[in-house]
C-alpha atoms as a PDB file:
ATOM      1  CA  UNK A   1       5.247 -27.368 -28.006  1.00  0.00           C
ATOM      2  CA  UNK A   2       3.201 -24.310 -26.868  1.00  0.00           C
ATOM      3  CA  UNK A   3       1.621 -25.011 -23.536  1.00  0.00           C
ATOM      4  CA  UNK A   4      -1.437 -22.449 -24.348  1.00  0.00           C
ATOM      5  CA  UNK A   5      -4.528 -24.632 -24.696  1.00  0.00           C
ATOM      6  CA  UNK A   6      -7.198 -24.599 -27.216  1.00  0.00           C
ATOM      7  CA  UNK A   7     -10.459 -23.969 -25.987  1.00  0.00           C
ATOM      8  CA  UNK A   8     -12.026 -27.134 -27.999  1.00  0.00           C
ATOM      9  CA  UNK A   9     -10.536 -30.017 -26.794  1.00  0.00           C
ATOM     10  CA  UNK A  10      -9.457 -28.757 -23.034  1.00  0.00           C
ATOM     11  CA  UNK A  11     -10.519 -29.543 -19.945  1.00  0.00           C
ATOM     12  CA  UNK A  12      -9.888 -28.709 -16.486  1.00  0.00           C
ATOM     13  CA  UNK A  13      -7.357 -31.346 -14.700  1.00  0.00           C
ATOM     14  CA  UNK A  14      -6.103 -31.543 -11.078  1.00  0.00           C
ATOM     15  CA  UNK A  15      -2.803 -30.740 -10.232  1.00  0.00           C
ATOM     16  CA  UNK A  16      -1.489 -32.390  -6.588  1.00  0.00           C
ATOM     17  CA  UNK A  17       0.991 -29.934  -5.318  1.00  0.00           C
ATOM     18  CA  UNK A  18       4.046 -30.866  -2.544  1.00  0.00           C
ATOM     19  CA  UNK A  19       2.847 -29.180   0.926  1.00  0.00           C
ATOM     20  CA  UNK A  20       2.305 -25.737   0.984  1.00  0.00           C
ATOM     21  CA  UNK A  21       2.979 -24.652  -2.373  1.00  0.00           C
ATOM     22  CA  UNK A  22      -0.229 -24.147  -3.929  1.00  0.00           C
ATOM     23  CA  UNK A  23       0.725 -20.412  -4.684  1.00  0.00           C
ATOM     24  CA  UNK A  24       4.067 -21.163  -5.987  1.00  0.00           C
ATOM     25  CA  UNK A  25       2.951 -24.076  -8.272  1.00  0.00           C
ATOM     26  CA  UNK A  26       0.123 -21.807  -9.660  1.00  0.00           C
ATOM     27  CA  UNK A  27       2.643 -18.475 -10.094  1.00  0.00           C
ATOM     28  CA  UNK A  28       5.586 -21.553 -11.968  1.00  0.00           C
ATOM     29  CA  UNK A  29       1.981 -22.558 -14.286  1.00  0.00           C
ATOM     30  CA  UNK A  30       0.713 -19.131 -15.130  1.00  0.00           C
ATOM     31  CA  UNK A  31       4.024 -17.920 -16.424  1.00  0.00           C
ATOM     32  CA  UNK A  32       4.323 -20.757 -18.470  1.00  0.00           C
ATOM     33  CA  UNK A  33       1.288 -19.859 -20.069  1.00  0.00           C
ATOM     34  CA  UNK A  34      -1.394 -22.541 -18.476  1.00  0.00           C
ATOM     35  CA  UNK A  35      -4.370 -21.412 -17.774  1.00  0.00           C
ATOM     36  CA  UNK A  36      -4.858 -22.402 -13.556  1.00  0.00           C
ATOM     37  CA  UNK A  37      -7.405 -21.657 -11.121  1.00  0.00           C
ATOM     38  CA  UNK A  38      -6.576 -22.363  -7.362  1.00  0.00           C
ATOM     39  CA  UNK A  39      -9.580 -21.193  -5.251  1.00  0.00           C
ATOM     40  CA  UNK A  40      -8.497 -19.579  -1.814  1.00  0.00           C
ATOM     41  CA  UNK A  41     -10.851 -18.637   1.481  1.00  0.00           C
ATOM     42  CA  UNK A  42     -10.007 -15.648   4.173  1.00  0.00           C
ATOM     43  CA  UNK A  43      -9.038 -17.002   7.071  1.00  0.00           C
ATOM     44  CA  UNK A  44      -8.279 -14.600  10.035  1.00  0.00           C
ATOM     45  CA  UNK A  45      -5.661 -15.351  12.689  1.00  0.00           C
ATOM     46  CA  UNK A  46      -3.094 -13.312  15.305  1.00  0.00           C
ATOM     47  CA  UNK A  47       0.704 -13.150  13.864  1.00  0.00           C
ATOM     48  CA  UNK A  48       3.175 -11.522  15.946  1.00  0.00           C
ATOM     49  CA  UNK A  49      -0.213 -10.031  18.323  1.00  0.00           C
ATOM     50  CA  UNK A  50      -1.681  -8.342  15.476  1.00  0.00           C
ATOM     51  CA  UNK A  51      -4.753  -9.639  13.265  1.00  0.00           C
ATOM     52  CA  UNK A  52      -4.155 -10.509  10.222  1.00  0.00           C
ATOM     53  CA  UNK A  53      -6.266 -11.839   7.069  1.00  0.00           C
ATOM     54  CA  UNK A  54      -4.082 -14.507   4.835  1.00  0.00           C
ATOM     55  CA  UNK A  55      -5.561 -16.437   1.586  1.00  0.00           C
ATOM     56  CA  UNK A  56      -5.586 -19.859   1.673  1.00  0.00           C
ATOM     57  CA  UNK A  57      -5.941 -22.426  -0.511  1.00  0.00           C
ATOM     58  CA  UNK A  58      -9.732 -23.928  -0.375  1.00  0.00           C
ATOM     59  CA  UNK A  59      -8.473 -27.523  -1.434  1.00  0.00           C
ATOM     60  CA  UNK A  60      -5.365 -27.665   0.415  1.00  0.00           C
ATOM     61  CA  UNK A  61      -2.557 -29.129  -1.721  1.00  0.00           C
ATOM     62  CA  UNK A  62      -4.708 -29.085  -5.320  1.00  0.00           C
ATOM     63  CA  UNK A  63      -5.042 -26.520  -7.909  1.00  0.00           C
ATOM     64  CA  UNK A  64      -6.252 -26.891 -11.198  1.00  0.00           C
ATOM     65  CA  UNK A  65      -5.153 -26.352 -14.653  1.00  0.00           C
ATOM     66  CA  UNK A  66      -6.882 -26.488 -18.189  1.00  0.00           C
ATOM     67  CA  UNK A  67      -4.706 -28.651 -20.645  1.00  0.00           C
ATOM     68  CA  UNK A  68      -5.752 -29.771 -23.740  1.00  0.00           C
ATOM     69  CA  UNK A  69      -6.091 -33.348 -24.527  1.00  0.00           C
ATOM     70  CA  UNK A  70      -3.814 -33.255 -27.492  1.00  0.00           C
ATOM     71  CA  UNK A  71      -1.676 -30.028 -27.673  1.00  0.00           C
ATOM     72  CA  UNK A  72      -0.174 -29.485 -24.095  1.00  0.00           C
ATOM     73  CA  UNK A  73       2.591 -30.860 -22.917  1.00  0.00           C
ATOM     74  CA  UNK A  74       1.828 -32.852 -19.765  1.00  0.00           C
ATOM     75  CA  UNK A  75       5.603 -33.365 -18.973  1.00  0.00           C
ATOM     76  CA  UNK A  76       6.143 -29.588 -18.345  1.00  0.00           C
ATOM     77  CA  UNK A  77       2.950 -29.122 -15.983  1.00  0.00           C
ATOM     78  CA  UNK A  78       4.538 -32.409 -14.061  1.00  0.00           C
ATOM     79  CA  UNK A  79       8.075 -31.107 -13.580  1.00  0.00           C
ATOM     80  CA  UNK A  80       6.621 -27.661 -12.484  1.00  0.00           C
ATOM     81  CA  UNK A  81       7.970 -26.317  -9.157  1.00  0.00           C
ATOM     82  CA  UNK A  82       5.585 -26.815  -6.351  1.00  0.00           C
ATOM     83  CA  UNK A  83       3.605 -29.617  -8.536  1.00  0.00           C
ATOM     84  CA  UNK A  84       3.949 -33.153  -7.382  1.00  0.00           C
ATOM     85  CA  UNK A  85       2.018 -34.069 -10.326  1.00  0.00           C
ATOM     86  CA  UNK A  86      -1.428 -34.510 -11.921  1.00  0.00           C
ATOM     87  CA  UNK A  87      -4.280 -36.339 -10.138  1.00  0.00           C
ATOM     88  CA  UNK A  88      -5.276 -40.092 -11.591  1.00  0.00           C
ATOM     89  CA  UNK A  89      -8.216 -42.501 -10.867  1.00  0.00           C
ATOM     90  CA  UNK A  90      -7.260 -45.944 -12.255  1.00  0.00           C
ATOM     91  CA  UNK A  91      -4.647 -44.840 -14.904  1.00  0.00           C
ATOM     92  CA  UNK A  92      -6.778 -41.913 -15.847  1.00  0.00           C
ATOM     93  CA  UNK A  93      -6.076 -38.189 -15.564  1.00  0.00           C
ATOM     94  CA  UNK A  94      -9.366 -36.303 -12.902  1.00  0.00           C
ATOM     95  CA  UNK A  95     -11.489 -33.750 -14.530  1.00  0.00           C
ATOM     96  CA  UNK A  96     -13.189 -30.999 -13.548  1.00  0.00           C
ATOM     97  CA  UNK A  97     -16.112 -29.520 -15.543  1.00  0.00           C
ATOM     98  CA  UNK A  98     -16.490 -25.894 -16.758  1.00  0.00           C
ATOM     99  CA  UNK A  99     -19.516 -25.447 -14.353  1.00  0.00           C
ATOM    100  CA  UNK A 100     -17.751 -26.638 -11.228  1.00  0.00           C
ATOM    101  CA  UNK A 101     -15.360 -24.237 -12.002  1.00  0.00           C
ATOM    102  CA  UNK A 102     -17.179 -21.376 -12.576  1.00  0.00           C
ATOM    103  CA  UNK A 103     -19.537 -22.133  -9.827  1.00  0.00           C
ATOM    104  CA  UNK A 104     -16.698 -22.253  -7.705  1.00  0.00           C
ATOM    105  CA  UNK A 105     -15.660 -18.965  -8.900  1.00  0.00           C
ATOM    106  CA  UNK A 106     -18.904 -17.077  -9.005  1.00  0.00           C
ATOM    107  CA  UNK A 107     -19.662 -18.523  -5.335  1.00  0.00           C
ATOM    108  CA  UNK A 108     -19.493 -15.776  -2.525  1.00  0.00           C
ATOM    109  CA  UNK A 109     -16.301 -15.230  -0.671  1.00  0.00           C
ATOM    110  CA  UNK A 110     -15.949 -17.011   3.021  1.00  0.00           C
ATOM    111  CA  UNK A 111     -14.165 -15.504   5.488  1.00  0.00           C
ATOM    112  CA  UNK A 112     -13.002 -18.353   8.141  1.00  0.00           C
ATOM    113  CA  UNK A 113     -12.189 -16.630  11.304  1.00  0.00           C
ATOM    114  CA  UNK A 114      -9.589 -19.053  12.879  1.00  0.00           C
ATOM    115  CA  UNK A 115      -7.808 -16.984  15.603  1.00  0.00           C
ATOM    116  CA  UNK A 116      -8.343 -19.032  18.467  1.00  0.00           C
ATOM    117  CA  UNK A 117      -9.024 -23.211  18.607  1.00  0.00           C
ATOM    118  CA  UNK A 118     -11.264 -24.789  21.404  1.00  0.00           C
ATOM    119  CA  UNK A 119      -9.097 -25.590  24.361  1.00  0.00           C
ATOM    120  CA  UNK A 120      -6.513 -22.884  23.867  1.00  0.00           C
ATOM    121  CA  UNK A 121      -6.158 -20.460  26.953  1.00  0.00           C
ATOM    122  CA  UNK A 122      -6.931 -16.790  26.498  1.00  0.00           C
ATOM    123  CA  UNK A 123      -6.403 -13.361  28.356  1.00  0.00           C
ATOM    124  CA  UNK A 124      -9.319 -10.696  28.675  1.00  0.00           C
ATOM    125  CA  UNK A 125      -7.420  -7.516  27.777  1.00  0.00           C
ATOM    126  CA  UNK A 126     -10.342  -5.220  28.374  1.00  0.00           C
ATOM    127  CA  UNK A 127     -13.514  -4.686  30.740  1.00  0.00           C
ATOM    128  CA  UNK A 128     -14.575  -5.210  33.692  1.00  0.00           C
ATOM    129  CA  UNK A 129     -12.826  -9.148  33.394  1.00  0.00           C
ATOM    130  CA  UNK A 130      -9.305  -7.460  32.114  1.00  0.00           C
ATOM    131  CA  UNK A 131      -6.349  -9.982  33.083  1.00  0.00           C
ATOM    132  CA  UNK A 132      -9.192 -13.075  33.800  1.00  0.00           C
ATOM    133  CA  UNK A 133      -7.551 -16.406  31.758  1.00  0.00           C
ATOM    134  CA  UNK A 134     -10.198 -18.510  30.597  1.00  0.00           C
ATOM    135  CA  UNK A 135     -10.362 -21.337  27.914  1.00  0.00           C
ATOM    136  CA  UNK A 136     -11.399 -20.676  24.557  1.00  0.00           C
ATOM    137  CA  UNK A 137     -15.099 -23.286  23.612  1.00  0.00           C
ATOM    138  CA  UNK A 138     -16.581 -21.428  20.577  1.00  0.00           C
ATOM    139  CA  UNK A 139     -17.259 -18.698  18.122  1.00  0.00           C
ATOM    140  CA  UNK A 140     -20.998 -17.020  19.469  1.00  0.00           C
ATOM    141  CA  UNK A 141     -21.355 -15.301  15.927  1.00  0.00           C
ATOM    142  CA  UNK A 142     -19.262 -13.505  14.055  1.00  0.00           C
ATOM    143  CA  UNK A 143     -17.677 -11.074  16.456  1.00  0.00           C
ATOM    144  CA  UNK A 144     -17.937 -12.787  19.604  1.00  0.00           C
ATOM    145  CA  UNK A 145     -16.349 -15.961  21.474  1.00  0.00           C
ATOM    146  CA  UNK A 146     -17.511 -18.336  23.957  1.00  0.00           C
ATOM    147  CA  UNK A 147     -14.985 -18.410  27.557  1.00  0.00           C
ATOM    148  CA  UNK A 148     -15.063 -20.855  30.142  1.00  0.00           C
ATOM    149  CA  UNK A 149     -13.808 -19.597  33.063  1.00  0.00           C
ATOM    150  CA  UNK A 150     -13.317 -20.076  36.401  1.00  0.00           C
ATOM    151  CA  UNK A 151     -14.974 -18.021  39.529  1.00  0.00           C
ATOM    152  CA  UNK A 152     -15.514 -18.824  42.809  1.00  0.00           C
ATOM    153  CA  UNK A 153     -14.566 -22.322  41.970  1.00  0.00           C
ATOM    154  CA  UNK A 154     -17.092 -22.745  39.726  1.00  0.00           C
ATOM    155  CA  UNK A 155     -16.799 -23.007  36.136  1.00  0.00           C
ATOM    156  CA  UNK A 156     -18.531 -20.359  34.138  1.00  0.00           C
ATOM    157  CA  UNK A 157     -19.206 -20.178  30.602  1.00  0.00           C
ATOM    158  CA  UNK A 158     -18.853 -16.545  29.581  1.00  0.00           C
ATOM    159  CA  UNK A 159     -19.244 -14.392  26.325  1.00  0.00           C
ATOM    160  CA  UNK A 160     -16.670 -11.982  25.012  1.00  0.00           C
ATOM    161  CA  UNK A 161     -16.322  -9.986  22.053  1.00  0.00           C
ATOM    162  CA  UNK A 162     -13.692 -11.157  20.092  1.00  0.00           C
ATOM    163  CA  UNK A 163     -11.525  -8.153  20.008  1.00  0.00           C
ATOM    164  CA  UNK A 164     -11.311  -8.104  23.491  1.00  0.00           C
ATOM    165  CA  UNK A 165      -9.710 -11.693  24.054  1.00  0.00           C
ATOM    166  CA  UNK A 166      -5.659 -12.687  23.362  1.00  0.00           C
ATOM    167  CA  UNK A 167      -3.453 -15.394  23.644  1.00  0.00           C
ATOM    168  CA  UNK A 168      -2.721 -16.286  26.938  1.00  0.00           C
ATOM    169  CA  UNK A 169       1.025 -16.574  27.584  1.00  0.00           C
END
């Protein structure tokens, strides 16, 4: 049976994916010839002390797929690697319209900046605080962070430019 759909009768389903493998699950479906969409968001974090920008699945563990009602063949899309199988809601396979999809694909792209989490202790590495270990509270915008540190035996809530701050060790 030839897993290419037929625009008529398809529709977008939900495929649940084991942890982690949205990317392999939607590489397995695309070369089998399913049409898939798995939206992703930037998100920025430190590997290894350098930056680094990773996709991510926006929906972690789903992805979806357009099957048609009565040409594709559901068993292949189940035993897919990375797919744990389709989404149901009382015996019955979930569906996505064509305008949630596209909207979801025309909206703008986010870029999550997730280097550092609220509690986790950070270094100054430059300025006049260079070497001062604070704890990360908050983003203060988009390019700076909000430090609570201690001076003079007083806490202090402080505001550094995010460049400037690194995993304390």
């Amino acid at each position: 049976m030839n897993p290419l759909v037929s625009i008529a009768q398809a529709a977008w389903h939900v495929a649940h994916t084991k942890p982690r493998q949205e990317f392999r699950a939607l590489e397995q479906l695309t070369n089998q010839g399913y049409a898939c969409y798995l939206p992703t968001l930037e998100v920025e974090r430190i590997c290894r002390a350098n930056r680094t920008t990773f996709a991510e699945p926006l929906f972690s563990r789903y992805l979806f797929v357009r099957l048609d009602v009565m040409t594709s063949n559901w068993t292949a899309v189940r035993s897919t690697r990375g797919v744990s199988g389709l989404l149901q809601f009382g015996g019955r396979f979930a569906t996505i319209s064509d305008e949630c999809i596209i909207a979801l694909r025309t909206a703008p792209q986010i870029r999550l900046r997730e280097i550092f989490t609220p509690g986790q202790r950070v270094t100054v590495t430059t300025g006049p605080f260079t070497g001062l270990e604070g704890t990360y509270q908050t983003a203060d915008g988009d390019a700076r962070a909000m430090i609570m540190i201690e001076m003079m035996n007083q806490p202090q809530k402080l505001s550094f430019a995010m460049e400037t701050l690194r995993k304390a060790a």
